[in-house]
N, C-alpha and C. Protein backbone atom coordinates (compact mmCIF):
# COMPACT_ATOMS: atom_id res chain seq x y z
N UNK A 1 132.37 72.52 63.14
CA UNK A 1 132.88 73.79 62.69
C UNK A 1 132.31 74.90 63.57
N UNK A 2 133.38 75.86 64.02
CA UNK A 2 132.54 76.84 64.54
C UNK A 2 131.75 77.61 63.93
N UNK A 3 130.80 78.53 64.85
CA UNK A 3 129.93 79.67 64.14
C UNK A 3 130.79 80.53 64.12
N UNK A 4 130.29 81.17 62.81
CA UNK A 4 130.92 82.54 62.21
C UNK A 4 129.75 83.24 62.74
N UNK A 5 130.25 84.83 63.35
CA UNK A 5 129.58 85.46 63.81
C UNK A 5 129.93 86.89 63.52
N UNK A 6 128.53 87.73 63.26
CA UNK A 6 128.92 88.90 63.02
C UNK A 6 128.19 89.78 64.14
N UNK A 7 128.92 90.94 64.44
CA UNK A 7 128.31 91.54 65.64
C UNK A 7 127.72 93.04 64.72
N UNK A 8 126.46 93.67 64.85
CA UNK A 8 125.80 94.62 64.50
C UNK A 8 125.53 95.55 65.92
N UNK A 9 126.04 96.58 65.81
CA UNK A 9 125.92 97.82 66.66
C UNK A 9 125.01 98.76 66.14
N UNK A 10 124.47 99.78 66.84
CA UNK A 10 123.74 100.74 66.58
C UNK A 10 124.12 101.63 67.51
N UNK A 11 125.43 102.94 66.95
CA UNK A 11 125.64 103.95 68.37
C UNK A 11 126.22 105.06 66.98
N UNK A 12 127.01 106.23 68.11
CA UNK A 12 126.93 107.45 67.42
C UNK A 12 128.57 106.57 67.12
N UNK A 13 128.94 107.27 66.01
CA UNK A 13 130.74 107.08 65.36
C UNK A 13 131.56 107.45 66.63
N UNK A 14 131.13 108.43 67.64
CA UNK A 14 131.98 109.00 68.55
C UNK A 14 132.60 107.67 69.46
N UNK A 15 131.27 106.87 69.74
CA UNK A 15 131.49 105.41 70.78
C UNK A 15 131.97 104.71 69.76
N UNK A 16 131.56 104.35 68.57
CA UNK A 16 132.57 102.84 67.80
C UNK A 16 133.69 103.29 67.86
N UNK A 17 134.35 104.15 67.86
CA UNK A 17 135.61 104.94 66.97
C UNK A 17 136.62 104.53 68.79
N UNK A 18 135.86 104.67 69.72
CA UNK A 18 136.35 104.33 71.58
C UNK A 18 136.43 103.36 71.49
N UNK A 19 135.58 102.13 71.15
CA UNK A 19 136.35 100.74 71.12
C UNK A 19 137.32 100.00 70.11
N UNK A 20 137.26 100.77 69.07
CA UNK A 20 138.08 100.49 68.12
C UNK A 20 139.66 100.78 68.20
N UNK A 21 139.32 102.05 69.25
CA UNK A 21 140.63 103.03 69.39
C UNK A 21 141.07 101.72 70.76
N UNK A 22 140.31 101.53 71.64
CA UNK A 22 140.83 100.37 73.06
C UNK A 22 141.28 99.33 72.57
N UNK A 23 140.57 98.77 71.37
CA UNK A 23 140.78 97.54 70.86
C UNK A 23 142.29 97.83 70.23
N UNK A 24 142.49 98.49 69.87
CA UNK A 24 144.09 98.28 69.01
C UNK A 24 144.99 99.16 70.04
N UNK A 25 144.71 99.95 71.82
CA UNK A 25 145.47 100.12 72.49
C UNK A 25 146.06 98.88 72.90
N UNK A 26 145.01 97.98 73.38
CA UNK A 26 145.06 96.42 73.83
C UNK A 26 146.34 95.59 72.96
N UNK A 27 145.51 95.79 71.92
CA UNK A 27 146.75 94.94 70.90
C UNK A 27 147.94 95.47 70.65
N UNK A 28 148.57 96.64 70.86
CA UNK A 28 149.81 97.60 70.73
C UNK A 28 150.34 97.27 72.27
N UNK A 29 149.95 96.42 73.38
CA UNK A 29 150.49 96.41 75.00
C UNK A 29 150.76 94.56 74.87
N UNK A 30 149.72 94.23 73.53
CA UNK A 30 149.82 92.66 73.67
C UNK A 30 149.09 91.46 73.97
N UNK A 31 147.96 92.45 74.14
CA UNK A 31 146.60 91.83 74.75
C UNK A 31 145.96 91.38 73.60
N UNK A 32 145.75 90.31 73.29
CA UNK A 32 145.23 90.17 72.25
C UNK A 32 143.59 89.19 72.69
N UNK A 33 141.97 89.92 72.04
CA UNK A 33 141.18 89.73 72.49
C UNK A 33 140.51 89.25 71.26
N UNK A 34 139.52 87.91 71.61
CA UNK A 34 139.30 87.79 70.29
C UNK A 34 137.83 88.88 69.95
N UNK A 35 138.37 89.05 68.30
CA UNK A 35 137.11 90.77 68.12
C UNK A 35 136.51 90.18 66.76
N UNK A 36 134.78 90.14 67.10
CA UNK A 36 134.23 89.78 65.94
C UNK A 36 133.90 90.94 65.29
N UNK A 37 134.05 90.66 63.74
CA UNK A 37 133.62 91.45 62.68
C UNK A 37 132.51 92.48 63.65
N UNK A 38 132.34 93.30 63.16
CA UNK A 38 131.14 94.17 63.39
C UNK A 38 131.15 95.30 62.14
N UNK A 39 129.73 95.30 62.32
CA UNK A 39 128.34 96.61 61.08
C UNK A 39 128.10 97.48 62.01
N UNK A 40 128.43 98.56 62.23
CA UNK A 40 127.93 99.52 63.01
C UNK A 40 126.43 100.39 61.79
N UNK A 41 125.75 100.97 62.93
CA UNK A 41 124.96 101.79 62.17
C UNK A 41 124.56 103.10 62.78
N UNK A 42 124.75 104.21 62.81
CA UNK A 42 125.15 105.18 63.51
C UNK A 42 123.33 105.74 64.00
N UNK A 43 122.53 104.90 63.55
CA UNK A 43 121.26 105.23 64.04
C UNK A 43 120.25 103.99 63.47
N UNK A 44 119.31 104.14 65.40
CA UNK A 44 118.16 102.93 64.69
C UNK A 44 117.56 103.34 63.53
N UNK A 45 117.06 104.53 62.91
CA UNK A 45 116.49 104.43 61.75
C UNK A 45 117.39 104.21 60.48
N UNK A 46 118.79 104.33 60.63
CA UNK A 46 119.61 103.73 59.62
C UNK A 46 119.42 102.05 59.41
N UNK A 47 119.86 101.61 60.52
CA UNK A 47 119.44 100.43 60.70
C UNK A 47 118.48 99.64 59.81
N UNK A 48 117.13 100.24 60.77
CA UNK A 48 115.26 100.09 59.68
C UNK A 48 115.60 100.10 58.34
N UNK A 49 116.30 101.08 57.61
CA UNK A 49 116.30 101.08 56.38
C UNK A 49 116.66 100.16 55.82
N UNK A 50 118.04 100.17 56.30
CA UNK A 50 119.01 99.19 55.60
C UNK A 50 118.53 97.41 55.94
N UNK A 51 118.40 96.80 57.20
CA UNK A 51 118.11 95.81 57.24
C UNK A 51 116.73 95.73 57.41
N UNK A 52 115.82 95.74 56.43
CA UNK A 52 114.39 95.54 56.64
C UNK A 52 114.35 94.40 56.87
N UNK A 53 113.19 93.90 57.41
CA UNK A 53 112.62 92.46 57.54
C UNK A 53 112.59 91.20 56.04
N UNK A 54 112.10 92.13 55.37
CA UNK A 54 112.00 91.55 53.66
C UNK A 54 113.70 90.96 53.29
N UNK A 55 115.12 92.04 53.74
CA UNK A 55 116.11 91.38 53.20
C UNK A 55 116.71 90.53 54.95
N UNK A 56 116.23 90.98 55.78
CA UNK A 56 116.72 90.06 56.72
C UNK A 56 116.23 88.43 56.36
N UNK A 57 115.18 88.55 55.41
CA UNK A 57 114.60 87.02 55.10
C UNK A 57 115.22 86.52 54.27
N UNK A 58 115.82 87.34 53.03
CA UNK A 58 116.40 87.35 52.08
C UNK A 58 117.43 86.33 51.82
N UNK A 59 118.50 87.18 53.24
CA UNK A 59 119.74 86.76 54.01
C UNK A 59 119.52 85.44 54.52
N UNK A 60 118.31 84.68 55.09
CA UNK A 60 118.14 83.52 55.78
C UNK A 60 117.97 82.42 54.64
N UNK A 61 117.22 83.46 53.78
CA UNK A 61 116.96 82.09 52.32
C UNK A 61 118.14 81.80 51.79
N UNK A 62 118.90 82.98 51.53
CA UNK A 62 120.34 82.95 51.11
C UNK A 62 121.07 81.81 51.38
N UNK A 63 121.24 81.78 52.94
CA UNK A 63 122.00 80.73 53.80
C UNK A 63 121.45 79.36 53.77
N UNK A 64 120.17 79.25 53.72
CA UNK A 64 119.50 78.03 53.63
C UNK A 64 119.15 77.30 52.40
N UNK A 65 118.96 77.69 51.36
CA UNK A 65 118.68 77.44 49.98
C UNK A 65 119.83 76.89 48.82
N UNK A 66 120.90 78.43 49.39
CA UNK A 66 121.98 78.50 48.61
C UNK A 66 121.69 78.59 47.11
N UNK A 67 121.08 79.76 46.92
CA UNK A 67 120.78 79.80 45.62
C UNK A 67 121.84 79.17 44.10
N UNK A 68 121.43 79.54 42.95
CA UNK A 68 122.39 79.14 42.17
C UNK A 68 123.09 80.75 41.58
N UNK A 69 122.33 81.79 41.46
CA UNK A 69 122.16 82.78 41.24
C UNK A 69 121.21 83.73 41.86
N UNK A 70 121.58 85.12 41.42
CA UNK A 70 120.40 85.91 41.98
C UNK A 70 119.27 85.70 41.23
N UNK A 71 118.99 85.37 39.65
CA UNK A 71 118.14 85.73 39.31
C UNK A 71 117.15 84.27 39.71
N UNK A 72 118.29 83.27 39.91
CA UNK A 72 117.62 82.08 40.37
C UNK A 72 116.45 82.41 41.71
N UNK A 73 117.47 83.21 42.57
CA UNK A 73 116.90 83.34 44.01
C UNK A 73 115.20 84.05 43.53
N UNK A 74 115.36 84.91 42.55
CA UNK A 74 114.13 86.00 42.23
C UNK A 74 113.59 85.15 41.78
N UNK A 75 113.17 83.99 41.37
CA UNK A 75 112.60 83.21 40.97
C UNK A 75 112.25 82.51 42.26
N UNK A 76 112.71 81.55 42.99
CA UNK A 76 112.50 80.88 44.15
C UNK A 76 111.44 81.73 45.01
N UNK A 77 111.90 82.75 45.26
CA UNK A 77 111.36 83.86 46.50
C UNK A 77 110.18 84.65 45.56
N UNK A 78 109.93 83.93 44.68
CA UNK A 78 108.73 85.01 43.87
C UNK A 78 108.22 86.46 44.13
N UNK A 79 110.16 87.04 43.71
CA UNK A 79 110.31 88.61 43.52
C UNK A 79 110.70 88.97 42.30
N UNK A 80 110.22 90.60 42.21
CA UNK A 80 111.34 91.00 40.84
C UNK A 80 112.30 90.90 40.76
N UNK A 81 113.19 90.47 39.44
CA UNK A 81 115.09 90.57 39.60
C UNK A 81 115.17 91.79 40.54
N UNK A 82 115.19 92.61 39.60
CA UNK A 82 115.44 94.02 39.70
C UNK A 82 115.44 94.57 41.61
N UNK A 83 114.30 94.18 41.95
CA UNK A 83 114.47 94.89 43.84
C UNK A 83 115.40 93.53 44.47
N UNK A 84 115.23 92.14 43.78
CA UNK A 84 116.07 91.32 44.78
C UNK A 84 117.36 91.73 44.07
N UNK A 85 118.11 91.47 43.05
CA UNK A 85 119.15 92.35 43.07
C UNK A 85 119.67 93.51 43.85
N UNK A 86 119.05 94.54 43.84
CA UNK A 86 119.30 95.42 44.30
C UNK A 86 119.64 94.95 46.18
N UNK A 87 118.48 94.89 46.54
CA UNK A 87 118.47 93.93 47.69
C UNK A 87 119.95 93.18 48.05
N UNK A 88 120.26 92.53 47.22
CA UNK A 88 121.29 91.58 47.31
C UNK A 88 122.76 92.12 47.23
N UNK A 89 123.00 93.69 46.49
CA UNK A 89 124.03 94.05 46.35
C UNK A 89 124.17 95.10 47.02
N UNK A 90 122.93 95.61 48.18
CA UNK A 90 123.24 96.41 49.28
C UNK A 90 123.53 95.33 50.44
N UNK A 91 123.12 94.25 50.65
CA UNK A 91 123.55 93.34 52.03
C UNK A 91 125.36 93.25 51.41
N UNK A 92 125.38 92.63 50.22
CA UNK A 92 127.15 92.84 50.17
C UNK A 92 127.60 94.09 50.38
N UNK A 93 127.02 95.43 50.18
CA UNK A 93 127.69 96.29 50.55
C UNK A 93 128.24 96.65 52.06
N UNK A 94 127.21 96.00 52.54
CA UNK A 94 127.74 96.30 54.09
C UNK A 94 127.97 95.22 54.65
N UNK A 95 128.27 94.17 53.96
CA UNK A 95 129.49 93.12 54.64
C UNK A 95 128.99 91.87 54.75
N UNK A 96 127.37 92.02 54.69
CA UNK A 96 126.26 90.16 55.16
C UNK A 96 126.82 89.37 54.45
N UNK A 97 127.69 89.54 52.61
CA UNK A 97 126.94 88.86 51.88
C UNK A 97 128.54 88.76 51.17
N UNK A 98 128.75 87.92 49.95
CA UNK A 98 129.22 87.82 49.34
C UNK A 98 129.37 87.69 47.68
N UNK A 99 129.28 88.25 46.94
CA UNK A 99 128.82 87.62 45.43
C UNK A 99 129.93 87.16 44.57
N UNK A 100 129.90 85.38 44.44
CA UNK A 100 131.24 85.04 43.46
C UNK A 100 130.51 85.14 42.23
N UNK A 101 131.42 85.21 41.26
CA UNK A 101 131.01 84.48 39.89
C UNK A 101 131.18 83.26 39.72
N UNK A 102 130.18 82.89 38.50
CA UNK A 102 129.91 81.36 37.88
C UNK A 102 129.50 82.02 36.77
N UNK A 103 129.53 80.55 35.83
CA UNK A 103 129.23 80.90 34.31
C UNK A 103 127.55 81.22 34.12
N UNK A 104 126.87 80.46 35.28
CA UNK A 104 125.59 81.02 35.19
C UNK A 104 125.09 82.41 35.40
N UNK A 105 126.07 83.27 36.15
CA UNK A 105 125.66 84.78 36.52
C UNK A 105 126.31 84.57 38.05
N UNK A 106 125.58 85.80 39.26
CA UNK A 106 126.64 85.70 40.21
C UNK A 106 125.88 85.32 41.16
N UNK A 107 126.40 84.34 42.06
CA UNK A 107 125.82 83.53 42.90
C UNK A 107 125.92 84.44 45.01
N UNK A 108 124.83 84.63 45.34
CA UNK A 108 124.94 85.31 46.62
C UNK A 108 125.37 84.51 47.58
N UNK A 109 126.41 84.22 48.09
CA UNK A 109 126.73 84.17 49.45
C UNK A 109 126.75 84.19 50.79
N UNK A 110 126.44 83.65 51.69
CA UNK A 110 126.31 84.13 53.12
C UNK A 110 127.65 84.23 53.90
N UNK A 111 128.32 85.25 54.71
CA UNK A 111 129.68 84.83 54.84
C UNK A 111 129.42 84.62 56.48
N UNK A 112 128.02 84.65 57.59
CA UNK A 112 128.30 84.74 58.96
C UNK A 112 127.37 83.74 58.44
N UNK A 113 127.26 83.04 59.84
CA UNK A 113 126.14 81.75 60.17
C UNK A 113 124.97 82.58 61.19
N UNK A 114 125.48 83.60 61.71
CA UNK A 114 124.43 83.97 63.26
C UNK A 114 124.86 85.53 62.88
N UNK A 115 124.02 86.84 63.42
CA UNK A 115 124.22 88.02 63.66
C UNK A 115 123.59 88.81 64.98
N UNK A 116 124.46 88.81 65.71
CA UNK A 116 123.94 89.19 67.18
C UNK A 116 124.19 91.08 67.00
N UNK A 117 122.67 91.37 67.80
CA UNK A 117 122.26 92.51 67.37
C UNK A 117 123.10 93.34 69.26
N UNK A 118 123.31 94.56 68.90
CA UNK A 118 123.45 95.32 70.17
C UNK A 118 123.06 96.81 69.78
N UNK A 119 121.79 96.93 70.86
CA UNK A 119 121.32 98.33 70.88
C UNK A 119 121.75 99.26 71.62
N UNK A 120 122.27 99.93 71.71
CA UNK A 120 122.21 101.37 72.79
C UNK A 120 121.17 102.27 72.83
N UNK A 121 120.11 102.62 73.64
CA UNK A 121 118.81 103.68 73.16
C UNK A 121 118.76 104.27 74.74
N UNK A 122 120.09 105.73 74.29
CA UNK A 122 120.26 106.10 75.55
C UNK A 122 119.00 107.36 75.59
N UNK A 123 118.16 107.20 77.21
CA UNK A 123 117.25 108.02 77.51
C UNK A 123 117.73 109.14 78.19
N UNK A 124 118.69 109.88 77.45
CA UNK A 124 118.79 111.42 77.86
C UNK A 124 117.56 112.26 77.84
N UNK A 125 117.93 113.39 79.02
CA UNK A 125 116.36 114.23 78.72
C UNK A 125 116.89 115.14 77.95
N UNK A 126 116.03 115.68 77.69
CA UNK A 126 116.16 116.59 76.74
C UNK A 126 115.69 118.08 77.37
N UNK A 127 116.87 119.11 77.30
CA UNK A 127 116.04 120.58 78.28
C UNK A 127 115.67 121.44 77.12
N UNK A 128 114.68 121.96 77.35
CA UNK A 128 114.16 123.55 76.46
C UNK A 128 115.24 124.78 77.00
């Protein structure tokens, strides 16, 4: 099976909004390229926030464990419900994750296998 892959950016909206806009010139001429999912984050400290190290681990136990539930997972990972929840329903918010239901409560998901990171950290000077 292939890898599912998600691509994570870090640039201003002005540049995603340029390849997004090329990407569907391409496809309106016929060109059709294959385009993985992508998370943009319009700044590295957005980024930091959102994917800390703690739920980037989260995300790996997720995929590897396959919990039965969240509250299962808060149990396994000897955390509070309450922050791994939370935890768990901001990675679905921005796309990592998935949550179905079951009769036990709702079970977290992994929907990529790999997430390849791309930085831009352009060194403009800066004049007074």
């Amino acid at each position: 099976m292939a890898t599912k892959k998600i691509k994570i950016t870090i640039e201003n909206l002005e540049d995603s909004f340029k390849e997004d806009k090329k990407f569907f010139s391409d496809l309106d001429r016929g060109i059709i390229k294959k385009h993985a999912p992508t998370i943009n984050f319009e700044s590295f400290d957005t980024y930091k926030k959102i994917l800390t190290p703690r739920r980037l681990e989260l995300l790996k136990f997720i995929r590897s464990k396959k919990p039965k539930t969240i509250k299962a997972l808060s149990i396994e990972i000897n955390r509070d419900f309450k922050n791994v929840y939370d935890d768990v329903k901001l990675l679905e918010s921005v796309g990592l994750i998935k949550l179905k239901k079951s009769d036990l409560g709702l079970v977290p998901v992994t929907i990529y296998d790999e997430i390849e990171m791309n930085i831009r950290i352009p060194l403009e000077v800066i004049s007074n």
